[in-house]
N, C-alpha and C. Protein backbone atom coordinates (compact mmCIF):
# COMPACT_ATOMS: atom_id res chain seq x y z
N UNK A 1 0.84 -1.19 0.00
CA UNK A 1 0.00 0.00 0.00
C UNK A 1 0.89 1.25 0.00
N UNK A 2 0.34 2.15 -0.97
CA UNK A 2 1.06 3.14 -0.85
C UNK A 2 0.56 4.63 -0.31
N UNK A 3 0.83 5.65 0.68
CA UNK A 3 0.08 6.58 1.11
C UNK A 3 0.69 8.21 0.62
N UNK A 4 -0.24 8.92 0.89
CA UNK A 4 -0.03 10.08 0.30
C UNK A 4 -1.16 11.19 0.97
N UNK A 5 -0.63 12.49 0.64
CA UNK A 5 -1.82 13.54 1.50
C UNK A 5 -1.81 14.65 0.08
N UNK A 6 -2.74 15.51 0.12
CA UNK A 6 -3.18 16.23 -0.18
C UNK A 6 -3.65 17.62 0.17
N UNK A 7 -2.88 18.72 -0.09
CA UNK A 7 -2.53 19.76 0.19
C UNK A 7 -3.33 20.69 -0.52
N UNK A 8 -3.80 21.80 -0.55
CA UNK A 8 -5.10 22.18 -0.85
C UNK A 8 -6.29 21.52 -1.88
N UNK A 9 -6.63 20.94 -1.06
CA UNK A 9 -7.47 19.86 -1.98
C UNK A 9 -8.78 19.64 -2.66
N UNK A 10 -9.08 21.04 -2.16
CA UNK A 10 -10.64 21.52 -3.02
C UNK A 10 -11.67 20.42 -3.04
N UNK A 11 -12.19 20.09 -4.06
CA UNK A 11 -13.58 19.20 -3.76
C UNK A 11 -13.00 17.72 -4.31
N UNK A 12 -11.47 17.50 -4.77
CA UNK A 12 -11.13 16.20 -4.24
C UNK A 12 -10.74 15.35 -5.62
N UNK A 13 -9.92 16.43 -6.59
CA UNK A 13 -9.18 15.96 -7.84
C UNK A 13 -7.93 15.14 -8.01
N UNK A 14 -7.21 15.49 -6.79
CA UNK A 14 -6.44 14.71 -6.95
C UNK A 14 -6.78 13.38 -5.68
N UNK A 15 -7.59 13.83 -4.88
CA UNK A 15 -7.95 11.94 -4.29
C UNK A 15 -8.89 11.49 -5.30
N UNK A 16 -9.46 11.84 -6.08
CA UNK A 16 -10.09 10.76 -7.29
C UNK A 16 -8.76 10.07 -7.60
N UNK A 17 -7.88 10.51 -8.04
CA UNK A 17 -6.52 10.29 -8.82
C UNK A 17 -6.24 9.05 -8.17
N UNK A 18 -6.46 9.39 -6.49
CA UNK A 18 -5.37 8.13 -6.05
C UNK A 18 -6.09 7.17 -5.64
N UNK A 19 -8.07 7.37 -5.38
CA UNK A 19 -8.60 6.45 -5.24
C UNK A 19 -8.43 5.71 -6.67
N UNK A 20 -8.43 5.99 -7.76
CA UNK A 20 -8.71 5.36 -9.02
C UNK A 20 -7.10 4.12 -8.93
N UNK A 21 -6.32 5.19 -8.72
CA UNK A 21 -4.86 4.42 -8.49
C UNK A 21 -4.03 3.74 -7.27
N UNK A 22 -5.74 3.19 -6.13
CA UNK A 22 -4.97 2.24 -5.26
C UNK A 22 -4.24 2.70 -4.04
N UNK A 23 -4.13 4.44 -3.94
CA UNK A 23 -3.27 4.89 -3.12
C UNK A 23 -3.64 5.59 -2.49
N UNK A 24 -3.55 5.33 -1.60
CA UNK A 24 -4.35 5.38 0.33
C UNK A 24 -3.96 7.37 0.70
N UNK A 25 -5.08 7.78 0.62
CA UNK A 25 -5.05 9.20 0.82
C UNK A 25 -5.38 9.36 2.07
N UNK A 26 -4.56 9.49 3.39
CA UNK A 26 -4.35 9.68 4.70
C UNK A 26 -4.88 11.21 5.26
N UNK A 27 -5.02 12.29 4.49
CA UNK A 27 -5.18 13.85 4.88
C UNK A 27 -5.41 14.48 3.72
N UNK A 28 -6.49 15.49 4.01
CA UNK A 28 -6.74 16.28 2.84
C UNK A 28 -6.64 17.90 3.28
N UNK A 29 -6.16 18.70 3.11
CA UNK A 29 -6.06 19.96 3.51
C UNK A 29 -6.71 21.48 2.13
N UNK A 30 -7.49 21.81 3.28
CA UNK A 30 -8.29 22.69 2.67
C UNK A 30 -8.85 24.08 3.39
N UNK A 31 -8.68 24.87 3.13
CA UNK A 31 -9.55 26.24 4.52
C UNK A 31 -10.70 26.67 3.68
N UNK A 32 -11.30 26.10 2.36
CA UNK A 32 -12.65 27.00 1.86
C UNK A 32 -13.63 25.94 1.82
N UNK A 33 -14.65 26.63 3.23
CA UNK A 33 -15.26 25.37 3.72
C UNK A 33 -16.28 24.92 2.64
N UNK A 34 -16.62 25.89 1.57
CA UNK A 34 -17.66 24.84 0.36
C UNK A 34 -16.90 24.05 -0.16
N UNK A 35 -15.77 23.80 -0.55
CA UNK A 35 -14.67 22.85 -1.22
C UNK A 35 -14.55 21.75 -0.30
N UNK A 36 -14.00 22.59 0.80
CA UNK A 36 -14.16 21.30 1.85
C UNK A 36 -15.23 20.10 1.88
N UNK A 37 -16.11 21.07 1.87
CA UNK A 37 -17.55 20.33 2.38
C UNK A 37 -17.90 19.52 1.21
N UNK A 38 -17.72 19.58 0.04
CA UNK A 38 -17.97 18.75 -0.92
C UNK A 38 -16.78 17.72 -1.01
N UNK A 39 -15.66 17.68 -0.90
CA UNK A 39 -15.02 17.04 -1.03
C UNK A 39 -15.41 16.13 0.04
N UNK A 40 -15.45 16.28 1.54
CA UNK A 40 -16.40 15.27 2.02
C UNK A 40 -17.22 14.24 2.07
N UNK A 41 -18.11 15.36 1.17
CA UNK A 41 -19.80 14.48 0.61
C UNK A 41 -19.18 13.33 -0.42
N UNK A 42 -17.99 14.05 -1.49
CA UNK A 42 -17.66 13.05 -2.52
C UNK A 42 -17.11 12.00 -1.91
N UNK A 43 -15.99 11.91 -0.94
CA UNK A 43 -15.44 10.72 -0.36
C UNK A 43 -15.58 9.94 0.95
N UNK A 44 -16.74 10.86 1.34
CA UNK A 44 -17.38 9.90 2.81
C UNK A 44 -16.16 10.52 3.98
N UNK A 45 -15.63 11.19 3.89
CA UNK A 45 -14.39 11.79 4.75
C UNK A 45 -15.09 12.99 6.02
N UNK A 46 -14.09 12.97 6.86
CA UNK A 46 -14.77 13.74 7.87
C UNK A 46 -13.46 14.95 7.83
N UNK A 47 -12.90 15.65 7.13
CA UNK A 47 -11.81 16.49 7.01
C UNK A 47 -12.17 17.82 7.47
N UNK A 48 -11.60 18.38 8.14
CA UNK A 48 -11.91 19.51 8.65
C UNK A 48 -11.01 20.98 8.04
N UNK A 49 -11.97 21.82 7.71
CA UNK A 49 -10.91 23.25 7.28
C UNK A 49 -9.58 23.47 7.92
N UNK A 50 -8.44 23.89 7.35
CA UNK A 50 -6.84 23.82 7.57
C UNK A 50 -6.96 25.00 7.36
N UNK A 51 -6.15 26.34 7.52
CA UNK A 51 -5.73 27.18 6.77
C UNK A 51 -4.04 26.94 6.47
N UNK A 52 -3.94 26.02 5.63
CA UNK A 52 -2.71 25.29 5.20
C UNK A 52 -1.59 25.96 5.63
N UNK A 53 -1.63 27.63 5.72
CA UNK A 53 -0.37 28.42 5.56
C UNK A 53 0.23 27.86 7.22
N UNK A 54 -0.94 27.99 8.05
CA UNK A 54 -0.67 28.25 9.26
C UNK A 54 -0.67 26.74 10.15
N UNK A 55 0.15 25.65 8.84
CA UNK A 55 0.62 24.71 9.46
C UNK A 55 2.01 24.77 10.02
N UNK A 56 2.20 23.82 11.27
CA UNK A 56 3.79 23.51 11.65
C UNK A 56 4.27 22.41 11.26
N UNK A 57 4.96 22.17 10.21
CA UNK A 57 5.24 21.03 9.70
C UNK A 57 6.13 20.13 10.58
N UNK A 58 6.17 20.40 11.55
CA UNK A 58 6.59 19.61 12.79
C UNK A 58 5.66 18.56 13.77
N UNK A 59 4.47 19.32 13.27
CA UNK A 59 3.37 18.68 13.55
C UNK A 59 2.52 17.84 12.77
N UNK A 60 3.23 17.30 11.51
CA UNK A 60 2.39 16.74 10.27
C UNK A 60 2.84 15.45 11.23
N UNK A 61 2.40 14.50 11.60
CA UNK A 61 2.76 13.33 11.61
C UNK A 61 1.44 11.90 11.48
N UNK A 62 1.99 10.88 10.78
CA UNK A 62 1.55 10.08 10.36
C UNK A 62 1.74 8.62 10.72
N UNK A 63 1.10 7.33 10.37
CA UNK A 63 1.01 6.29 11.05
C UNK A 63 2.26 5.45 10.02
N UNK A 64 2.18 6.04 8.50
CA UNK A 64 2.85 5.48 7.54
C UNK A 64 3.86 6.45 6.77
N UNK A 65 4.53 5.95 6.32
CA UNK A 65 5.88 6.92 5.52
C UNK A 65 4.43 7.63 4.58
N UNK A 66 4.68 8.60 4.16
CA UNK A 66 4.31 9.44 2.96
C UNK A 66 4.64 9.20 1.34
N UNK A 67 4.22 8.84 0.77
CA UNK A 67 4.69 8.34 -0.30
C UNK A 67 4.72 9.17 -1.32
N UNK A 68 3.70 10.34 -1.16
CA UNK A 68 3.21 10.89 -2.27
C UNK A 68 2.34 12.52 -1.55
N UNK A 69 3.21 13.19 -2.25
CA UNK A 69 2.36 14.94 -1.83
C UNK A 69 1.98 15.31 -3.15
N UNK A 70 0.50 15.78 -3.29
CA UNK A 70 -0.06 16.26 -4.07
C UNK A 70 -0.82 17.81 -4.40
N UNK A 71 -1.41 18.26 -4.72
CA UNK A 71 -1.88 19.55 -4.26
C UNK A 71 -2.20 20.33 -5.78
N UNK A 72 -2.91 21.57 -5.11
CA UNK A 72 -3.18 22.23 -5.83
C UNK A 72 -3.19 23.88 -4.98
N UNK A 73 -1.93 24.37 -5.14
CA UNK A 73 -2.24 26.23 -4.29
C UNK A 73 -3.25 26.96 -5.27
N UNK A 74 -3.77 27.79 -4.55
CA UNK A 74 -4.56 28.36 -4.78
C UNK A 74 -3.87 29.60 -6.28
N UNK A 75 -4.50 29.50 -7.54
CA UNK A 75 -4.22 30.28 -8.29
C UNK A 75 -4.57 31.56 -8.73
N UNK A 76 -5.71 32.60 -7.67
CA UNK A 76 -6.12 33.47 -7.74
C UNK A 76 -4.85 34.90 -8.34
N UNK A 77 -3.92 34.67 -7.72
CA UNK A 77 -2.80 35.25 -7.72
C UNK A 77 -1.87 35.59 -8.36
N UNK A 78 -1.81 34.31 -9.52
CA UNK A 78 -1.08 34.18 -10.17
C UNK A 78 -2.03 34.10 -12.02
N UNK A 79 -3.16 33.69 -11.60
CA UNK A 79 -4.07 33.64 -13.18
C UNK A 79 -4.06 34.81 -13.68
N UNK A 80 -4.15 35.36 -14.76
CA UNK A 80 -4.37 36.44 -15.61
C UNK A 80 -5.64 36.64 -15.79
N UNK A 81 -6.66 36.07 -15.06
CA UNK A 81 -8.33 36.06 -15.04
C UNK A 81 -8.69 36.99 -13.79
N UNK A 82 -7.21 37.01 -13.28
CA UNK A 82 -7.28 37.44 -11.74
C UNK A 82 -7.13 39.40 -12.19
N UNK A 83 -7.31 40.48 -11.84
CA UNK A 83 -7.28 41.62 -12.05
C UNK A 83 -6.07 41.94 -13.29
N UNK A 84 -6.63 40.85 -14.59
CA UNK A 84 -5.98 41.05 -15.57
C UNK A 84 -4.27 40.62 -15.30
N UNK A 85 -3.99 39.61 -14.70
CA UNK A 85 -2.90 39.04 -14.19
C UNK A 85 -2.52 40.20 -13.30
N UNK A 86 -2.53 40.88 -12.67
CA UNK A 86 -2.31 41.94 -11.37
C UNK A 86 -2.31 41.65 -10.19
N UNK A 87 -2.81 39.55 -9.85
CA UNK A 87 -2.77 39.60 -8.39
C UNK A 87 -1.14 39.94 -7.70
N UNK A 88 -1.25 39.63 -6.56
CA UNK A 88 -0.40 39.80 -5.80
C UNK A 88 0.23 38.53 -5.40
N UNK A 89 1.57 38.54 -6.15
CA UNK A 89 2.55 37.37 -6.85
C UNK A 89 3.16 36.80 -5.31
N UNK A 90 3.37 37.67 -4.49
CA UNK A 90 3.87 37.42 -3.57
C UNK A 90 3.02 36.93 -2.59
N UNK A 91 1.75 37.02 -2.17
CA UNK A 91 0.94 36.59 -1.56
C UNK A 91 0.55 35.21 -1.74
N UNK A 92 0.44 35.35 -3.54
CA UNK A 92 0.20 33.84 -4.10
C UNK A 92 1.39 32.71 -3.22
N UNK A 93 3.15 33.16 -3.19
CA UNK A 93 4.29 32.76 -3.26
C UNK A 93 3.77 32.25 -2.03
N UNK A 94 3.30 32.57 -0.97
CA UNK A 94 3.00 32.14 0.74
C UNK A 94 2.37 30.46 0.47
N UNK A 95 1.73 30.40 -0.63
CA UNK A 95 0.95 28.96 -0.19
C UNK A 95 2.24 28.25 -1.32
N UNK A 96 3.14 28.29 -2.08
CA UNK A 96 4.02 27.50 -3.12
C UNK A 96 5.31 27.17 -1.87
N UNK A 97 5.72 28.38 -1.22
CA UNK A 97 6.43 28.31 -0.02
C UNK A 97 5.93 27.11 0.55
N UNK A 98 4.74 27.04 1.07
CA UNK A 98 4.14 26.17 2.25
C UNK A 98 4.44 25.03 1.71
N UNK A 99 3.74 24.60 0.50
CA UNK A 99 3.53 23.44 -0.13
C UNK A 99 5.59 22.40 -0.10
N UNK A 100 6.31 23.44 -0.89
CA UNK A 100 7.63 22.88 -0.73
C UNK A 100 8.16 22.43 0.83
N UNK A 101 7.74 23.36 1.77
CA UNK A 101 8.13 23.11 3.13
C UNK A 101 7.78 22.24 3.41
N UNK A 102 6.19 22.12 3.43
CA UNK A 102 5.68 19.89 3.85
C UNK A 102 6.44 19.08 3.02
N UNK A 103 6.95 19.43 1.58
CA UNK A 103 7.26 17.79 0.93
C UNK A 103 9.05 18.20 1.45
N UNK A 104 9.54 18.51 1.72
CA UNK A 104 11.23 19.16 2.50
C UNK A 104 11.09 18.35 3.78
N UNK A 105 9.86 18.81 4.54
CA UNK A 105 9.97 17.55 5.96
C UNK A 105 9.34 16.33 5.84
N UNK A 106 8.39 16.02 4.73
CA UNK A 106 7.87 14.94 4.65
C UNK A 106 8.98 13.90 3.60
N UNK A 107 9.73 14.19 2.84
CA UNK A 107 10.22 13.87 2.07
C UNK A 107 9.68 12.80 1.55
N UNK A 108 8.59 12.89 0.66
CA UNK A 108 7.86 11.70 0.12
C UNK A 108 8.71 11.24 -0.97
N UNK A 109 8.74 9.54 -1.91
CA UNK A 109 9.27 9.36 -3.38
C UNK A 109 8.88 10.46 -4.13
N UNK A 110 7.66 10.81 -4.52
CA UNK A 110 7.39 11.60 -5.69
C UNK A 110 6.17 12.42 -4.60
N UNK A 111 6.30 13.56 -5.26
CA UNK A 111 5.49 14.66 -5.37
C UNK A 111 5.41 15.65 -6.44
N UNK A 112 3.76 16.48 -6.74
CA UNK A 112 3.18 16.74 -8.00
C UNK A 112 2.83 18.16 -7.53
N UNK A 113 3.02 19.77 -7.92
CA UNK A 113 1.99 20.24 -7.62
C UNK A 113 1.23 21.12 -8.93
N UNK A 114 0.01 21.54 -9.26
CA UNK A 114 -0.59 21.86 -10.18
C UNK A 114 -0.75 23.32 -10.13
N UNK A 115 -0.98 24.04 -11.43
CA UNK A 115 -1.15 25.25 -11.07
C UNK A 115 -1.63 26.09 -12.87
N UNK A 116 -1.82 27.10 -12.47
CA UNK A 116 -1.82 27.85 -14.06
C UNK A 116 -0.28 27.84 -14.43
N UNK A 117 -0.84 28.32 -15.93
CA UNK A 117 0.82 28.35 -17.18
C UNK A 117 1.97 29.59 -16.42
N UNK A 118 1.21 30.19 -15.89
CA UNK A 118 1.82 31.31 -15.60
C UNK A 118 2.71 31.27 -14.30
N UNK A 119 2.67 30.19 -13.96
CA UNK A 119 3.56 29.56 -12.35
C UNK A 119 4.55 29.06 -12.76
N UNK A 120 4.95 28.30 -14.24
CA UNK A 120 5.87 27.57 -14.55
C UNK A 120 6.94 28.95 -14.17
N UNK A 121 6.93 29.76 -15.33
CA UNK A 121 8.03 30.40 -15.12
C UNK A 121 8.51 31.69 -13.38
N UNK A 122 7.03 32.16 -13.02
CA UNK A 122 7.63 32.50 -11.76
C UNK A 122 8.61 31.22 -10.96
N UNK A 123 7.97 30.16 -10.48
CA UNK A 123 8.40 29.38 -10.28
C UNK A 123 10.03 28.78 -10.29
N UNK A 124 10.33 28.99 -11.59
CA UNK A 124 11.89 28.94 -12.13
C UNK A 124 12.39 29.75 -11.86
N UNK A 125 11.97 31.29 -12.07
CA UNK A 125 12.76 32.77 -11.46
C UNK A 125 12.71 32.43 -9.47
N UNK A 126 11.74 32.00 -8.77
CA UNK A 126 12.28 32.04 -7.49
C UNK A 126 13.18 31.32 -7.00
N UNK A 127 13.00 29.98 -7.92
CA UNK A 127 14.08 29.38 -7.62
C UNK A 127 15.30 28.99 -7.73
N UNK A 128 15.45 30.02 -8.84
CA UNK A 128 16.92 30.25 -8.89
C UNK A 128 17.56 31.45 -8.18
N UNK A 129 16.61 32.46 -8.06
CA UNK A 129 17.32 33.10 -7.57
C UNK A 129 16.30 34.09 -6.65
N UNK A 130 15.28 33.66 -5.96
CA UNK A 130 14.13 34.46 -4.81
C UNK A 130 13.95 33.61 -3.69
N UNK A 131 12.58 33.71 -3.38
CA UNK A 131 11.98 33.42 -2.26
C UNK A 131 12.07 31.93 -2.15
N UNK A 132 12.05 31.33 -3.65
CA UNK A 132 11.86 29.38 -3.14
C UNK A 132 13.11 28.60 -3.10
N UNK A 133 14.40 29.80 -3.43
CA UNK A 133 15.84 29.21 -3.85
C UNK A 133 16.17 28.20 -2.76
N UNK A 134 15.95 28.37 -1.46
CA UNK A 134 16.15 26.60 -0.43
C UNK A 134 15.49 25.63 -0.94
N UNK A 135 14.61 25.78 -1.81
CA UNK A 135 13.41 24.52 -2.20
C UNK A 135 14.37 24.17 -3.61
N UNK A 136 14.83 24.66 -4.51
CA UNK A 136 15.69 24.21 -5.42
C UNK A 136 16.14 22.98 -5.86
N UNK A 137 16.38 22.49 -4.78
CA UNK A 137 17.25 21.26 -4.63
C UNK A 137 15.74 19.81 -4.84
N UNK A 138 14.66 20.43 -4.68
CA UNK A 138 13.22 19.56 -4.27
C UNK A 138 12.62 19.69 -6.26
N UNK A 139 12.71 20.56 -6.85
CA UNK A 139 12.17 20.17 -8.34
C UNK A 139 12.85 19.80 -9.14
N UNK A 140 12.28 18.72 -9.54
CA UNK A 140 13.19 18.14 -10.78
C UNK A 140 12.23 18.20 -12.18
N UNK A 141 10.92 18.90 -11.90
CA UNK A 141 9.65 18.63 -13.35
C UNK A 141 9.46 19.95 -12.93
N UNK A 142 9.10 20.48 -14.22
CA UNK A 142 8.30 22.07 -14.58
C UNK A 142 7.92 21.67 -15.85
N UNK A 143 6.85 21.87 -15.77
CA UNK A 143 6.29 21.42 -17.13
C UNK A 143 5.11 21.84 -17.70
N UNK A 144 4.63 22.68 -18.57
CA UNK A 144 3.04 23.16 -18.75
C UNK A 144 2.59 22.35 -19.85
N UNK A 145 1.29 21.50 -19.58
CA UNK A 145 0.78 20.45 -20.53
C UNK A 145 -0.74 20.74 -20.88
N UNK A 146 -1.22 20.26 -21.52
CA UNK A 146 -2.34 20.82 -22.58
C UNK A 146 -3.65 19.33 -21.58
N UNK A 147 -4.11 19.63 -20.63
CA UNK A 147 -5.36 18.52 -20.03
C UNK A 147 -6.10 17.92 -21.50
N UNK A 148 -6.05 18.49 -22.23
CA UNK A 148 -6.92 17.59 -23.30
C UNK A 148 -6.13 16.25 -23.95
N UNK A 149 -4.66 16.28 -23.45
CA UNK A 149 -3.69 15.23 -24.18
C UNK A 149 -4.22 14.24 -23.21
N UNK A 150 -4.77 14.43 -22.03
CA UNK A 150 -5.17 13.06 -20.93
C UNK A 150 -6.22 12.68 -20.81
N UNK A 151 -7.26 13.40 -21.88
CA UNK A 151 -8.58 13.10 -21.65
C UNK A 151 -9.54 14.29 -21.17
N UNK A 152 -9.40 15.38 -20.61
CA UNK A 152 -10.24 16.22 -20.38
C UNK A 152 -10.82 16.91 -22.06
N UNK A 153 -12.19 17.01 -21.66
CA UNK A 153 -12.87 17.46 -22.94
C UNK A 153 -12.83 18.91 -23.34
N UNK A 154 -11.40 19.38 -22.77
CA UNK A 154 -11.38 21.10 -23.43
C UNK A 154 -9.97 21.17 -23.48
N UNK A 155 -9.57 22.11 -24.14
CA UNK A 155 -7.70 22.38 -24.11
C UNK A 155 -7.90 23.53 -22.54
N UNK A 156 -7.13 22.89 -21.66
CA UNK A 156 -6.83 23.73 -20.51
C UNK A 156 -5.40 23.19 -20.28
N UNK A 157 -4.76 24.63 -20.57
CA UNK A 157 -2.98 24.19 -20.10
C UNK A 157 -3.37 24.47 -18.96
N UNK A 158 -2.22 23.74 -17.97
CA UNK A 158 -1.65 23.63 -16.03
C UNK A 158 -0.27 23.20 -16.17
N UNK A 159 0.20 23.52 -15.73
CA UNK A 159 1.63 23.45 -14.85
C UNK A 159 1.49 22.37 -13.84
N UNK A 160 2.87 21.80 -14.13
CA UNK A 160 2.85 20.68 -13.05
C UNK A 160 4.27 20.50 -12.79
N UNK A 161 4.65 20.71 -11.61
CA UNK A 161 5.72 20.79 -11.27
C UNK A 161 5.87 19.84 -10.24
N UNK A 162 7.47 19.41 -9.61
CA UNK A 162 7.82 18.37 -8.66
C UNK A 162 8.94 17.60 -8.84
N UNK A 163 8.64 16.66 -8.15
CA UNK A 163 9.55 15.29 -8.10
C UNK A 163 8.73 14.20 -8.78
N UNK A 164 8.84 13.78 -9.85
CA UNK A 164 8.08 12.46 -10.40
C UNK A 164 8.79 11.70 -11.75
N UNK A 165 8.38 10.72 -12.09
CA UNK A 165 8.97 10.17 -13.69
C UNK A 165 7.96 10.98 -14.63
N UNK A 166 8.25 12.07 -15.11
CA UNK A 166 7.83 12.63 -15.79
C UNK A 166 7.70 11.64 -17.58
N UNK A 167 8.63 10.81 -18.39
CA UNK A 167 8.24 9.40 -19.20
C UNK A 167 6.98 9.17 -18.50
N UNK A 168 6.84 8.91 -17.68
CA UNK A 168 5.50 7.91 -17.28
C UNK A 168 4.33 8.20 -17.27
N UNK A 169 4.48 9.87 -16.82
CA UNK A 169 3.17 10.65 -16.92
C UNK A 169 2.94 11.35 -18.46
N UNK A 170 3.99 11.59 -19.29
CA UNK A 170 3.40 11.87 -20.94
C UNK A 170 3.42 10.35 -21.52
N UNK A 171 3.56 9.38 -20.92
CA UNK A 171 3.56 7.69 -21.66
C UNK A 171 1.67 7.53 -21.93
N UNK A 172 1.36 8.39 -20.93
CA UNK A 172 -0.60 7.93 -20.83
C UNK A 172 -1.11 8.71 -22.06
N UNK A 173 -0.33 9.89 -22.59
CA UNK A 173 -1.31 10.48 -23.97
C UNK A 173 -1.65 9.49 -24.80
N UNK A 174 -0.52 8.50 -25.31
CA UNK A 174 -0.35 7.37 -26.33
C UNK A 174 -1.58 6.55 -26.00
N UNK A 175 -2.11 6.76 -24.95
CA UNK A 175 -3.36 5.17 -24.85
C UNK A 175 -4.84 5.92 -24.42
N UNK A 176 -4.91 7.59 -24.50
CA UNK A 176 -5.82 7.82 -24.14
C UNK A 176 -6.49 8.84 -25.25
N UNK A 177 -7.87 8.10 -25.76
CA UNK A 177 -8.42 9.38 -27.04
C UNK A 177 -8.51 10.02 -26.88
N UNK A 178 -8.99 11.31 -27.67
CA UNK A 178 -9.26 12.73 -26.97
C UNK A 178 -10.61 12.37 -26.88
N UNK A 179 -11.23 13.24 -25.87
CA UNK A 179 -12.66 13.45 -25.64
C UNK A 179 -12.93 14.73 -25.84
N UNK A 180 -14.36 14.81 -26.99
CA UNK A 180 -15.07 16.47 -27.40
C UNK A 180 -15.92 16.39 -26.54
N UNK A 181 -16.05 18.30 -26.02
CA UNK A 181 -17.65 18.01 -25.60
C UNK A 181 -18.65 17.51 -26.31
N UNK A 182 -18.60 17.58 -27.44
CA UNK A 182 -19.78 16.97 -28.01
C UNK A 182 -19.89 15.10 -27.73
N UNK A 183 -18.71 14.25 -27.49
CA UNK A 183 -19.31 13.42 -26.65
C UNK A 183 -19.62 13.10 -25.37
N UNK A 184 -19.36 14.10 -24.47
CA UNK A 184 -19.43 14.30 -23.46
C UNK A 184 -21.46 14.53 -23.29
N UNK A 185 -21.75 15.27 -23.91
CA UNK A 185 -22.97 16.12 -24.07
C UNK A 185 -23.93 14.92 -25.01
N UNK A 186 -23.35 13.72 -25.72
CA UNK A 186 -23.89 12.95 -26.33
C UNK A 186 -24.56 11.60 -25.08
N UNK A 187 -23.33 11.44 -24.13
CA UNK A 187 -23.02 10.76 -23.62
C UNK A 187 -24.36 11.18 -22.26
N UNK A 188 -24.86 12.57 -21.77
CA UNK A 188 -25.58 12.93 -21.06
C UNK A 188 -26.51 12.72 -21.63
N UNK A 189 -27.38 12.40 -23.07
CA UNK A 189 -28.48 12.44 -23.66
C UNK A 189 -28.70 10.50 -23.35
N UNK A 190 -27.94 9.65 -23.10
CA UNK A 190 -28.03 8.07 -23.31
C UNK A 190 -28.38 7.66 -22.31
N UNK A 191 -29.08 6.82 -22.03
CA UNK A 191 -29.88 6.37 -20.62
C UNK A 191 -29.36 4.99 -20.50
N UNK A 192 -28.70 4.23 -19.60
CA UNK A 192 -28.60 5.21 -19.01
C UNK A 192 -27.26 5.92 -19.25
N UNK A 193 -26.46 7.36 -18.43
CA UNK A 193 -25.66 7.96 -18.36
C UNK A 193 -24.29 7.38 -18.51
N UNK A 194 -23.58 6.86 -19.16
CA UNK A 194 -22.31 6.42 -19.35
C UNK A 194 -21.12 7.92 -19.15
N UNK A 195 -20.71 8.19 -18.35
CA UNK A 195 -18.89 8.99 -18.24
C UNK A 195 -18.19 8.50 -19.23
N UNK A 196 -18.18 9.72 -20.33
CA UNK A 196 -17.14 9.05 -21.57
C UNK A 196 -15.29 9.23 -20.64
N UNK A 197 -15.12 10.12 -19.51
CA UNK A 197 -14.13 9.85 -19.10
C UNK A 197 -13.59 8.97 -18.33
N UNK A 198 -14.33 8.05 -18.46
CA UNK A 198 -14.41 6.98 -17.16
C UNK A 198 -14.72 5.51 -17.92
């Protein structure tokens, strides 16, 4: 068995991920209690609001090694949807900070974290030479990929950065079709309801 936690975890994208893939999701961390609260309802979980920043990672402790940190920081900050890309870069930087600090004391095999296109490259500028330059030594993937190469039914680039076999994760485009909305929307008209992503 392999375990892993989840670091702002919204209504529960990446524990689909690891329920689908066998791997025992121990903690989910979240402070926006409608996200929370659905993520709940979706996995039968009793998780309670975090305000992630204002963890002591001295205090993360667990029954099993960590295998796997996942997450998603919050991208208000950093999107260009956000006051025409004008948020406040540095504010955003408080939860990318956090996130490197748990997988630094947790030191899991692999860790993933997700984000808009526009993180890849802050991302690379702090850490060579800003605020994340101690974390440096922790990424080995920066990468901005197109969600429709894995199956999502729209082109949405994300950033995905970390520690992982990056081969292994572009090896899945090769075996997975694309999906249109239009079968998606075909697929809601058929009774019963078949998930063309699923």
């Amino acid at each position: 068995m392999r375990y892993a936690i989840d670091l702002y975890s919204g209504i529960g994208g990446w524990t689909m991920g690891m329920k689908l893939s066998e791997i025992k999701n121990v903690a989910s961390y979240e402070w926006w209690h409608e996200a929370n609260k659905t993520h709940n309802l979706n996995f039968g979980t009793n998780h309670r609001e975090i305000n992630i920043r204002e963890i002591r990672v001295q205090d993360l402790s667990f029954d099993n090694k960590i295998d796997f940190v996942v997450g998603s920081p919050p991208c208000t900050q950093f999107s260009y949807a956000n006051k025409g890309g004008n948020g406040d870069l540095q504010d955003g930087l408080v939860d990318i900070y956090k996130f490197l600090e748990v997988v630094e004391f947790l030191k899991p095999k692999y860790w993933a974290m997700e984000n808009v296109p526009r993180v890849a490259g802050i991302l690379e500028k702090e850490l060579e030479n800003g605020s994340l330059q101690c974390f440096k030594h922790l990424v080995k993937v920066i990468k901005v990929v197109d969600s429709a190469a894995y199956g999502v039914p729209q082109n949405r680039r994300r950033m995905i950065a970390g520690d992982f076999p990056l081969h292994l994760f572009e090896s899945y485009k090769k075996n997975i079709a694309p999906v249109t909305l239009g079968k998606v929307i075909g697929a809601l008209q058929s009774d019963p309801i078949i998930d063309p992503n699923y």
